[in-house]
PDB file of N, CA and C in Angstrom:
ATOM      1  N   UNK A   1     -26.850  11.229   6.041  1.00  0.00           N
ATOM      2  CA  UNK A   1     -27.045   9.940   6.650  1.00  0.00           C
ATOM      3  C   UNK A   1     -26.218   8.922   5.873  1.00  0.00           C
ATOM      4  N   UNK A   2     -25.447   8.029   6.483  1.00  0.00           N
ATOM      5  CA  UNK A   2     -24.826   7.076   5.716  1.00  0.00           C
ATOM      6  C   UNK A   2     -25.679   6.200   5.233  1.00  0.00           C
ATOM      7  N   UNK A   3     -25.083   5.788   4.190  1.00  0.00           N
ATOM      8  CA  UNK A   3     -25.559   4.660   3.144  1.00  0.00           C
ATOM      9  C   UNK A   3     -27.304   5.592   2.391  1.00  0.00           C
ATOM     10  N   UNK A   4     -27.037   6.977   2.315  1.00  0.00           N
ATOM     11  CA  UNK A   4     -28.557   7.209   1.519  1.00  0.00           C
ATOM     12  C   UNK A   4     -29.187   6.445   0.426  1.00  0.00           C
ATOM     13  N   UNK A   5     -28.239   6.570   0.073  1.00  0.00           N
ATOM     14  CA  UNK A   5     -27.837   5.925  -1.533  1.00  0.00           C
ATOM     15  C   UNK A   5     -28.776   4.524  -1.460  1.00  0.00           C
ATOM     16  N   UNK A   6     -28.433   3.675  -0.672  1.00  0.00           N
ATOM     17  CA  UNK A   6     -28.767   2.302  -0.882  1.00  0.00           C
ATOM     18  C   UNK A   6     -29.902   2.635  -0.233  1.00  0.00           C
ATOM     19  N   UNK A   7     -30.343   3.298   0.481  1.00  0.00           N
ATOM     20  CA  UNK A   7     -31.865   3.605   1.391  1.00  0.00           C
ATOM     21  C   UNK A   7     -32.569   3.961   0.298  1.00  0.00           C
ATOM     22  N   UNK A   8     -32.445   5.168  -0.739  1.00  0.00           N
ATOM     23  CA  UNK A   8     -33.398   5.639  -1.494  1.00  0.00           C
ATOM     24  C   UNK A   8     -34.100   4.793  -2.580  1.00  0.00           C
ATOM     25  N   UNK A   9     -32.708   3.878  -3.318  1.00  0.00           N
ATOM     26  CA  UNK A   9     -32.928   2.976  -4.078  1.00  0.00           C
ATOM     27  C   UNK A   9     -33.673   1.767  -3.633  1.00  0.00           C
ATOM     28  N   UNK A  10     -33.063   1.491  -2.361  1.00  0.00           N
ATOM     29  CA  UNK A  10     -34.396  -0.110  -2.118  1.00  0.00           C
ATOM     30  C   UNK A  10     -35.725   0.851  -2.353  1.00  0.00           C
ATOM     31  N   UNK A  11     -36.069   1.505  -1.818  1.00  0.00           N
ATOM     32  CA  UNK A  11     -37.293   3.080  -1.725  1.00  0.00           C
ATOM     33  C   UNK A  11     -37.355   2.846  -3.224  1.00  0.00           C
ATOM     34  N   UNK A  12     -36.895   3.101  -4.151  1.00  0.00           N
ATOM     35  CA  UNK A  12     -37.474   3.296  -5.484  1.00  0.00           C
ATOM     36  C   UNK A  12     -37.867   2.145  -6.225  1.00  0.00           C
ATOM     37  N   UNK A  13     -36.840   0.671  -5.847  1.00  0.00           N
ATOM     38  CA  UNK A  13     -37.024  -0.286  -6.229  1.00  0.00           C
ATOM     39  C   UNK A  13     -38.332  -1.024  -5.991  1.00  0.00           C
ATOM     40  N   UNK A  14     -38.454  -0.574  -4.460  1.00  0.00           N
ATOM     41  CA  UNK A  14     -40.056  -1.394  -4.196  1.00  0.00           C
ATOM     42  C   UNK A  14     -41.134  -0.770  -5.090  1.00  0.00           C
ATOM     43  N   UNK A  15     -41.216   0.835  -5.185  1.00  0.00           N
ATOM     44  CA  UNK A  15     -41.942   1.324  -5.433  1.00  0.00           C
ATOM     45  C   UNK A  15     -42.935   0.732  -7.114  1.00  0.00           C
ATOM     46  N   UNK A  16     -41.191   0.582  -7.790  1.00  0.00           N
ATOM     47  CA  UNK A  16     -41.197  -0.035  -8.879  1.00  0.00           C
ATOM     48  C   UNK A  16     -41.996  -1.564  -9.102  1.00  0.00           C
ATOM     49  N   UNK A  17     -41.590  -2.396  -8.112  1.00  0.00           N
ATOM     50  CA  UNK A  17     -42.337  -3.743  -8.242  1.00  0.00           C
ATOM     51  C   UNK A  17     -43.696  -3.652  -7.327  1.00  0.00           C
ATOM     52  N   UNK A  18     -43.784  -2.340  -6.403  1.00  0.00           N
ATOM     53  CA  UNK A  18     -45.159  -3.198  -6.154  1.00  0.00           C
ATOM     54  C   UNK A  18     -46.263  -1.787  -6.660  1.00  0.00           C
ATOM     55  N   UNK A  19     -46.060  -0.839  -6.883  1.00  0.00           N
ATOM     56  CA  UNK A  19     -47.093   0.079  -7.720  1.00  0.00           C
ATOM     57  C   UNK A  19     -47.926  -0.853  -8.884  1.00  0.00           C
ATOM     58  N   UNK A  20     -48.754  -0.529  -8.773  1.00  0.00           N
ATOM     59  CA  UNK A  20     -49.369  -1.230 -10.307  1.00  0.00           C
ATOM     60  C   UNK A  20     -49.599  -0.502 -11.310  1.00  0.00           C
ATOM     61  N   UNK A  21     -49.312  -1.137 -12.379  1.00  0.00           N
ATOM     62  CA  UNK A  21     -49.245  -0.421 -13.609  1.00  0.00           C
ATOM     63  C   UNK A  21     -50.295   0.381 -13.895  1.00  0.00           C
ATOM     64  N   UNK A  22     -51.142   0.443 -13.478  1.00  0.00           N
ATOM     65  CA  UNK A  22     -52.075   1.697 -13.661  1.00  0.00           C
ATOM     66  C   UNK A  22     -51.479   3.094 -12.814  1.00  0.00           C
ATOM     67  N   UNK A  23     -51.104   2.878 -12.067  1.00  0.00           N
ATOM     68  CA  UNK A  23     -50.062   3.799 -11.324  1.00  0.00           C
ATOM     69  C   UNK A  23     -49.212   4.372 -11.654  1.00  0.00           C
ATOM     70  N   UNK A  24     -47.826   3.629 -12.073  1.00  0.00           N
ATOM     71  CA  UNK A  24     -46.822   3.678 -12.612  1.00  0.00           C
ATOM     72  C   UNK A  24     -46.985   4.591 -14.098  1.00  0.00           C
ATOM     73  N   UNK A  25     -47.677   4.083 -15.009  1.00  0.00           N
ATOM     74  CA  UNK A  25     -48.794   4.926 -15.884  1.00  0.00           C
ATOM     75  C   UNK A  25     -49.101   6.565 -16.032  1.00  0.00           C
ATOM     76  N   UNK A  26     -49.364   6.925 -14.432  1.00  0.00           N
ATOM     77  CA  UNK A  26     -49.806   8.203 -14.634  1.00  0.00           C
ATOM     78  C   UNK A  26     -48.992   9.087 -13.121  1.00  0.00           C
ATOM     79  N   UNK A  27     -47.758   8.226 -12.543  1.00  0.00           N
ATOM     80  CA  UNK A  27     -46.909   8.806 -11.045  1.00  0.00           C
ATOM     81  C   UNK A  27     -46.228   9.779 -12.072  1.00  0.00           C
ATOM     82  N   UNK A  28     -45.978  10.526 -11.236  1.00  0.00           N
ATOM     83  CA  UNK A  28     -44.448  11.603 -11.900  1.00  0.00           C
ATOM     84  C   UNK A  28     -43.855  11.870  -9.833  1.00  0.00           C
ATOM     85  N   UNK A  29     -42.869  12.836 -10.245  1.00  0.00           N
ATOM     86  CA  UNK A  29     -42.109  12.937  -9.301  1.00  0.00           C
ATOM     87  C   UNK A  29     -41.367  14.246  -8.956  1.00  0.00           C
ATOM     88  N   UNK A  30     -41.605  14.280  -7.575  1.00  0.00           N
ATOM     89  CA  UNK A  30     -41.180  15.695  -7.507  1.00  0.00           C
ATOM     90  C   UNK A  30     -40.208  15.073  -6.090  1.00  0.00           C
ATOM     91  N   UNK A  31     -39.118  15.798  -5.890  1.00  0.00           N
ATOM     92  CA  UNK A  31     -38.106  15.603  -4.584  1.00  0.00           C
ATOM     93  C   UNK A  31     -37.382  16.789  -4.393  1.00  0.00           C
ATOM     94  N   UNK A  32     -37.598  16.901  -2.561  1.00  0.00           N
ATOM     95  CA  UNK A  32     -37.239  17.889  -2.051  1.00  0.00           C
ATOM     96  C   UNK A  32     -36.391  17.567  -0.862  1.00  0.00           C
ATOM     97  N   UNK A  33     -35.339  18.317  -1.426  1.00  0.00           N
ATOM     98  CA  UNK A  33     -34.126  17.887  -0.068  1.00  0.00           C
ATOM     99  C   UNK A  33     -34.889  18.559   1.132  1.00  0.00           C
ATOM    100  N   UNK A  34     -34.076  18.438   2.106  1.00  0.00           N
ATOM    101  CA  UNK A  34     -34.305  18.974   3.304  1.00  0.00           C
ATOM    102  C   UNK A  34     -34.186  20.550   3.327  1.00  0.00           C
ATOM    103  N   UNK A  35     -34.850  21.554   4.125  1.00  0.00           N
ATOM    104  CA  UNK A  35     -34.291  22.511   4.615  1.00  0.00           C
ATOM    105  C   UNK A  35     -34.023  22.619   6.172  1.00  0.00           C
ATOM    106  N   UNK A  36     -33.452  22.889   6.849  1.00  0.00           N
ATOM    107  CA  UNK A  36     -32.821  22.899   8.187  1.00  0.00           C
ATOM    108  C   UNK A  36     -33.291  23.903   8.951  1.00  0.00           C
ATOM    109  N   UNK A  37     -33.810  24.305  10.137  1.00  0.00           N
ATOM    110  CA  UNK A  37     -34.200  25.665  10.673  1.00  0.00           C
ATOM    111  C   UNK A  37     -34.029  25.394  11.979  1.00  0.00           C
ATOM    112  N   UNK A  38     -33.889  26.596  12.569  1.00  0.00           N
ATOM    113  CA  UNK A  38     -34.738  26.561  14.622  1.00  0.00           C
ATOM    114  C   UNK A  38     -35.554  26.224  14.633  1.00  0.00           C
ATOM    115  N   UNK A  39     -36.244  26.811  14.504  1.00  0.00           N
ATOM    116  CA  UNK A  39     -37.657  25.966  14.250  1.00  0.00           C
ATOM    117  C   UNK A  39     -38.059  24.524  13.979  1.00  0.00           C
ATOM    118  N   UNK A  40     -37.647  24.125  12.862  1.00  0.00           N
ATOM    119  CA  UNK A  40     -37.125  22.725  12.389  1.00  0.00           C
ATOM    120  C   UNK A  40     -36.874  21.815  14.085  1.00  0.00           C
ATOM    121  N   UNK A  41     -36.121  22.624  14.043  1.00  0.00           N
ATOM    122  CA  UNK A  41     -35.172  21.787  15.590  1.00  0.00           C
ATOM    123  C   UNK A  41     -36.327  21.690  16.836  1.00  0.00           C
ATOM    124  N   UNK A  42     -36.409  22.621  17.017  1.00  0.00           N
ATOM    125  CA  UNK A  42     -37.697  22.972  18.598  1.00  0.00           C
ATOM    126  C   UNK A  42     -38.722  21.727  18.304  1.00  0.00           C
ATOM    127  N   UNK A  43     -39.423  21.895  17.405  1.00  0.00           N
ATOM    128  CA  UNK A  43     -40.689  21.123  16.808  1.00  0.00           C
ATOM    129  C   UNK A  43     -39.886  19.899  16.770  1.00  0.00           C
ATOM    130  N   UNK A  44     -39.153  19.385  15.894  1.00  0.00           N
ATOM    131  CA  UNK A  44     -38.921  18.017  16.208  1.00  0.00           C
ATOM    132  C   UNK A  44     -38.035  17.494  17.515  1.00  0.00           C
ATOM    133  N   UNK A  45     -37.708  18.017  18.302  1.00  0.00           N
ATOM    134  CA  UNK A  45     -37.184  17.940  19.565  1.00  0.00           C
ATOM    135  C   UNK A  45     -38.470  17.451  20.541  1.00  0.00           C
ATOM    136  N   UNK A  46     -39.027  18.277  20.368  1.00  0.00           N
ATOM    137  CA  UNK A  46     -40.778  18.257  20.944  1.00  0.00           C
ATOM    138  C   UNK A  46     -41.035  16.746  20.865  1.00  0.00           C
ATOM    139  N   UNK A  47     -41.131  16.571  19.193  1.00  0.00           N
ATOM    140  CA  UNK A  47     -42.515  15.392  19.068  1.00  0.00           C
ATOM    141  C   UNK A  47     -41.705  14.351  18.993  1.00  0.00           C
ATOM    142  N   UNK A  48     -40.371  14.292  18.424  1.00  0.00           N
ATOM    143  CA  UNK A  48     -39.180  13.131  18.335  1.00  0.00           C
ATOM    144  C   UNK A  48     -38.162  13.296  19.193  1.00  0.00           C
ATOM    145  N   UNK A  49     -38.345  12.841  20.659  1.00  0.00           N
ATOM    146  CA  UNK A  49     -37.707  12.467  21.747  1.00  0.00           C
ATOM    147  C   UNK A  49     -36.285  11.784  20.960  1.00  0.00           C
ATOM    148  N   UNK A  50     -36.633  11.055  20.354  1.00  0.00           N
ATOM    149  CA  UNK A  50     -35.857   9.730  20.192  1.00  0.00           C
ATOM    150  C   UNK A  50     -35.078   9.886  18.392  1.00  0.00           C
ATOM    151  N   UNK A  51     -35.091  11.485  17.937  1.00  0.00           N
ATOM    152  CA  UNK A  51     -35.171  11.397  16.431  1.00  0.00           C
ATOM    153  C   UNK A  51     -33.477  11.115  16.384  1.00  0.00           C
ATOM    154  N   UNK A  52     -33.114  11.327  14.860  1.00  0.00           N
ATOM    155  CA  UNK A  52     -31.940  11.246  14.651  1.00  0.00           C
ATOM    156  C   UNK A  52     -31.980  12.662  14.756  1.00  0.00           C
ATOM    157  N   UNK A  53     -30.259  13.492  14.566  1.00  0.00           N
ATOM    158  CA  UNK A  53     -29.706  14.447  14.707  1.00  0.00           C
ATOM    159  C   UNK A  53     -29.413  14.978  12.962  1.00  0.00           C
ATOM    160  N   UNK A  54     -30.259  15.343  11.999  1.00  0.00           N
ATOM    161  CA  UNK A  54     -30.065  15.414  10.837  1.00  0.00           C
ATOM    162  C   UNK A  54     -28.831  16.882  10.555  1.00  0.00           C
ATOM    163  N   UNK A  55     -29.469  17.440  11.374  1.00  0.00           N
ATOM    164  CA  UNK A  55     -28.658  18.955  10.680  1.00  0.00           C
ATOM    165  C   UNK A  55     -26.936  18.294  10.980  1.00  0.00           C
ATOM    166  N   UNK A  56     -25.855  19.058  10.045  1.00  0.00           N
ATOM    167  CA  UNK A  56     -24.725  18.333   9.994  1.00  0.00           C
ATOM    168  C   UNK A  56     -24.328  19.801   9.710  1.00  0.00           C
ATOM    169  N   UNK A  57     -23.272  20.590  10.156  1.00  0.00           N
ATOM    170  CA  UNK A  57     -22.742  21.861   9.861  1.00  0.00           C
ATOM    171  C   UNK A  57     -21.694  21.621   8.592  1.00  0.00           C
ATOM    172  N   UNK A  58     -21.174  20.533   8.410  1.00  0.00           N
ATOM    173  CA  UNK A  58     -20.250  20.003   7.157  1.00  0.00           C
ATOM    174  C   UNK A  58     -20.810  20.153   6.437  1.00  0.00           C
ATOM    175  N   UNK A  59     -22.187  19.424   6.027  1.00  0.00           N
ATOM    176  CA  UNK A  59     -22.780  19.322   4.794  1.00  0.00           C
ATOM    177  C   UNK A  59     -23.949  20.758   4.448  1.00  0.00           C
ATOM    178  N   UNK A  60     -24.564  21.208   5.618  1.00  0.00           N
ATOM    179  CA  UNK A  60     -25.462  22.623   5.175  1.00  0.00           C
ATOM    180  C   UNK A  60     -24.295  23.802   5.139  1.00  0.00           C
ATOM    181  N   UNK A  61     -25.380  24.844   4.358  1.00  0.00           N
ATOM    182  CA  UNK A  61     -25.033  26.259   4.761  1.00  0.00           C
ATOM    183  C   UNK A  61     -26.270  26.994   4.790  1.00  0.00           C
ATOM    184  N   UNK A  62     -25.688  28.039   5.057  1.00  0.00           N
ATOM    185  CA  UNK A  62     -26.371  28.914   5.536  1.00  0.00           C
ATOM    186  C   UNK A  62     -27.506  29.728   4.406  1.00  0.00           C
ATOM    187  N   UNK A  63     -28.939  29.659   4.424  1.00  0.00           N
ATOM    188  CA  UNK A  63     -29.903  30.259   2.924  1.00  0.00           C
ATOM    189  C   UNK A  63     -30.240  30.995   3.480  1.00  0.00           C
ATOM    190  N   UNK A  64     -30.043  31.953   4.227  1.00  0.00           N
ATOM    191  CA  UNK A  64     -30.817  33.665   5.046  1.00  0.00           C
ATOM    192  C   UNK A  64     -32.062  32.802   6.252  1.00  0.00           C
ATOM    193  N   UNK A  65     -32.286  34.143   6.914  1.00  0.00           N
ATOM    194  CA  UNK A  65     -33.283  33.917   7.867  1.00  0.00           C
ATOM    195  C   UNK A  65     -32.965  32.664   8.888  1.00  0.00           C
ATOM    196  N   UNK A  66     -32.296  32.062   9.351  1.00  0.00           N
ATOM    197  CA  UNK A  66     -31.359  30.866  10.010  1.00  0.00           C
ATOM    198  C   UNK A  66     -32.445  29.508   9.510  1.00  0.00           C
ATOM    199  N   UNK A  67     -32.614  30.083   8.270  1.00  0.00           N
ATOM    200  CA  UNK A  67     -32.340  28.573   7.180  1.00  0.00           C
ATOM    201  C   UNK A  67     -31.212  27.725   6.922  1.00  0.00           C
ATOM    202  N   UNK A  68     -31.148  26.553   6.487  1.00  0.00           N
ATOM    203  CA  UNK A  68     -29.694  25.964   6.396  1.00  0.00           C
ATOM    204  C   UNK A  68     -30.155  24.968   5.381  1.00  0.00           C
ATOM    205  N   UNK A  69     -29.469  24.691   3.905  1.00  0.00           N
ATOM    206  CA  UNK A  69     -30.005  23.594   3.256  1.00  0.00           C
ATOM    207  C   UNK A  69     -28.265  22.921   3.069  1.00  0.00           C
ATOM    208  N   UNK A  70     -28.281  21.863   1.874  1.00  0.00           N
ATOM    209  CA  UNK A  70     -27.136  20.928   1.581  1.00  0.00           C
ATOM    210  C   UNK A  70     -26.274  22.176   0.891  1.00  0.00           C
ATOM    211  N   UNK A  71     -25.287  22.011   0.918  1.00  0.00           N
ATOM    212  CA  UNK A  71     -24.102  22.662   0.379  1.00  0.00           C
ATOM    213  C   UNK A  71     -24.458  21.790  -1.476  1.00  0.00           C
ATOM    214  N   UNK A  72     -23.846  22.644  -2.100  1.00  0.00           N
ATOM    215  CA  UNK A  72     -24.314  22.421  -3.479  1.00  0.00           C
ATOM    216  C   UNK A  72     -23.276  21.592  -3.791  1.00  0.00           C
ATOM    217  N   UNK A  73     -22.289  21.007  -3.554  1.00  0.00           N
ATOM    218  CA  UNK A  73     -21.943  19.458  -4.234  1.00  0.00           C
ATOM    219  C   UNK A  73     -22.665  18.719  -3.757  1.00  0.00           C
ATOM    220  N   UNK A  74     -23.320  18.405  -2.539  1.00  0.00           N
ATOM    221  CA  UNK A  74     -24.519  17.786  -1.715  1.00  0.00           C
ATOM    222  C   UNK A  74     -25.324  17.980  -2.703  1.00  0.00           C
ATOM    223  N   UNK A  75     -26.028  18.529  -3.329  1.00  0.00           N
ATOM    224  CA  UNK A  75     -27.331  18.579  -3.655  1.00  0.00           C
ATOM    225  C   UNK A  75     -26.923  18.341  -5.211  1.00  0.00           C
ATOM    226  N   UNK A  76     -26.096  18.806  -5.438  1.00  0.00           N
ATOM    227  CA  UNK A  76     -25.711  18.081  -6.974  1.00  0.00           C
ATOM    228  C   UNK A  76     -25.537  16.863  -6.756  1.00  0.00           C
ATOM    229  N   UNK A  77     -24.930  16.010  -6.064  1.00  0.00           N
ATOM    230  CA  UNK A  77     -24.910  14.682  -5.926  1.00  0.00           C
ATOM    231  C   UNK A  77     -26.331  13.612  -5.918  1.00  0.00           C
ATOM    232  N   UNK A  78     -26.719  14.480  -5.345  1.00  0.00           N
ATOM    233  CA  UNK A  78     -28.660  13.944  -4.683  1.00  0.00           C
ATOM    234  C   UNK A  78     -29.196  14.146  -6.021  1.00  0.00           C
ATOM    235  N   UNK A  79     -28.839  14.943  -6.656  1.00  0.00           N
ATOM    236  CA  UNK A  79     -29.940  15.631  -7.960  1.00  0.00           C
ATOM    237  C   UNK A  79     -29.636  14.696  -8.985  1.00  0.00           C
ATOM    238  N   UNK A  80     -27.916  13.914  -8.989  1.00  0.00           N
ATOM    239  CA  UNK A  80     -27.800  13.078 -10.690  1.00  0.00           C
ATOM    240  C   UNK A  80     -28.272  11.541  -9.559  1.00  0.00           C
ATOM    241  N   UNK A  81     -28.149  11.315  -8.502  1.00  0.00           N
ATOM    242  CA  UNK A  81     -28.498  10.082  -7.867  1.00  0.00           C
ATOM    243  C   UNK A  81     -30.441   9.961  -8.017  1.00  0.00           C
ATOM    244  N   UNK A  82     -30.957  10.932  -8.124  1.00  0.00           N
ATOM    245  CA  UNK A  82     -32.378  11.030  -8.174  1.00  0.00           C
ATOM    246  C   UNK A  82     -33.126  10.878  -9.733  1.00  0.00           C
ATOM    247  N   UNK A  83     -31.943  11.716 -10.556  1.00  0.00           N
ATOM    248  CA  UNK A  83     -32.120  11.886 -11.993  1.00  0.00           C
ATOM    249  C   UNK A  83     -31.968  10.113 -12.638  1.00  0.00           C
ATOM    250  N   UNK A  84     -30.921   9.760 -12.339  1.00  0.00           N
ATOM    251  CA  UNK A  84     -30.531   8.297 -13.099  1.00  0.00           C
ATOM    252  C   UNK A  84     -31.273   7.509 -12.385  1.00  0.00           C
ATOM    253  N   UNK A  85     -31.647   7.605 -11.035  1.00  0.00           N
ATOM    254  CA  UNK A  85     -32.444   5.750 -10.654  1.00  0.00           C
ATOM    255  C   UNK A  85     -33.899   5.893 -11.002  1.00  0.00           C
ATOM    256  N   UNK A  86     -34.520   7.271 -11.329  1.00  0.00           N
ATOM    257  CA  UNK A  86     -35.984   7.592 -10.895  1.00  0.00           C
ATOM    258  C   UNK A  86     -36.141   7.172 -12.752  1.00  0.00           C
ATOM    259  N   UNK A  87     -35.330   8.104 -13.567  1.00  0.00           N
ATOM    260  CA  UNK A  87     -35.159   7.523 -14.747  1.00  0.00           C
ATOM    261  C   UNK A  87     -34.954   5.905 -15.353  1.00  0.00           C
ATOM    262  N   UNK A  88     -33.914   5.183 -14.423  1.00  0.00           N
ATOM    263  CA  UNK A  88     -33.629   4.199 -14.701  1.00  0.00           C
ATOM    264  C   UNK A  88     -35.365   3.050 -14.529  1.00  0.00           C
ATOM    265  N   UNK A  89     -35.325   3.631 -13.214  1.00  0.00           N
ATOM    266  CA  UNK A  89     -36.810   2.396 -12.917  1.00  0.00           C
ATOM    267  C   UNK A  89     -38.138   3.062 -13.106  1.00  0.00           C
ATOM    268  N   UNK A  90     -38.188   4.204 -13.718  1.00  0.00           N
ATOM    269  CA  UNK A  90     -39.675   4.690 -14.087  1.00  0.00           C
ATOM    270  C   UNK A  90     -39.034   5.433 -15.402  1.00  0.00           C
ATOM    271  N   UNK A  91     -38.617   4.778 -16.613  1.00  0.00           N
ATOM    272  CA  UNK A  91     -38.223   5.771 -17.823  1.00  0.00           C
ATOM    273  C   UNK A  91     -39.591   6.360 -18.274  1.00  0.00           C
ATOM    274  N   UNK A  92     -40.794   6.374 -17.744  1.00  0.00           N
ATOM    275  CA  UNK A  92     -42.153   6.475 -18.991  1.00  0.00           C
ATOM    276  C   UNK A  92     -42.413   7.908 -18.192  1.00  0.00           C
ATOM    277  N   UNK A  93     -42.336   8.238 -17.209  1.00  0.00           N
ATOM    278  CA  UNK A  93     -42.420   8.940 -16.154  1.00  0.00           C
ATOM    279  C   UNK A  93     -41.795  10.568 -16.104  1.00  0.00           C
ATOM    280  N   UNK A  94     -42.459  11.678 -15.811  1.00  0.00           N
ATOM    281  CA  UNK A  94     -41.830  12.583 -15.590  1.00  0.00           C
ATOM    282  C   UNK A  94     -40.836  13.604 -14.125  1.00  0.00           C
ATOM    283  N   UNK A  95     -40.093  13.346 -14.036  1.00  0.00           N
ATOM    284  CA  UNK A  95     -39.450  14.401 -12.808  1.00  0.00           C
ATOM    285  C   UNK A  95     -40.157  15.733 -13.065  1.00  0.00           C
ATOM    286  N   UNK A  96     -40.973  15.852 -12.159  1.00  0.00           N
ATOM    287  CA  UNK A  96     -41.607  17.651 -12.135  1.00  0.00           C
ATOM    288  C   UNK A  96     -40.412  18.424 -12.014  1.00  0.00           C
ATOM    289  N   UNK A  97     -39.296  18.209 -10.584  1.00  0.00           N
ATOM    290  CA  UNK A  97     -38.519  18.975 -10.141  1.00  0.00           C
ATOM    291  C   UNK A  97     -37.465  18.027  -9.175  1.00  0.00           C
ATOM    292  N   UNK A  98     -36.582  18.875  -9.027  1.00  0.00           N
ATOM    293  CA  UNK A  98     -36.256  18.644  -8.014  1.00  0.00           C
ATOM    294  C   UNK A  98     -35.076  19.749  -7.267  1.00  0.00           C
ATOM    295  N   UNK A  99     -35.412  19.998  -5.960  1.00  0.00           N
ATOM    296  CA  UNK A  99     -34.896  21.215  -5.588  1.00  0.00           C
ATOM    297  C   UNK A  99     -34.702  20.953  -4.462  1.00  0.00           C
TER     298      UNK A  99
END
């Protein structure tokens, strides 16, 4: 999706000013890219008439079973963009994962 980048961060920024510090305190963080499927597709075709078109054949490949996740400069990109802002605006905080 264009502009993720600036989508995730306003997303982290609010999170940052309006969580309350009792929150902030004891959040950690876990993030999970997308995985892509038929399935995936049927089901949200169904219930989101109106969705966006996420799967992108440029950016997935192929993970067995007609799974499809980000191509791994994709997901390396997502992984230091997730690592530095989640760090930057929650340093007290732990990343469980991210995969």
């Amino acid at each position: 999706m264009e502009n993720w980048q600036e989508l995730y961060l306003n997303l982290i920024k609010e999170l940052e000013s309006k969580l309350s510090e009792r929150v902030k305190s004891d959040v950690f963080f876990e993030v999970i890219f997308m995985t892509y499927s038929y399935v995936h597709t049927k089901i949200n075709e169904a219930a989101f008439p109106n969705r966006l078109e996420l799967y992108d054949k440029e950016l997935m490949t192929g993970r067995g079973k007609g799974k499809y996740w980000y191509k791994n400069e994709i997901r390396e990109e997502g992984t230091k963009f997730f690592k530095e802002n989640l760090n930057k605006y929650f340093p007290r905080n732990e990343i469980i994962y991210i995969v």
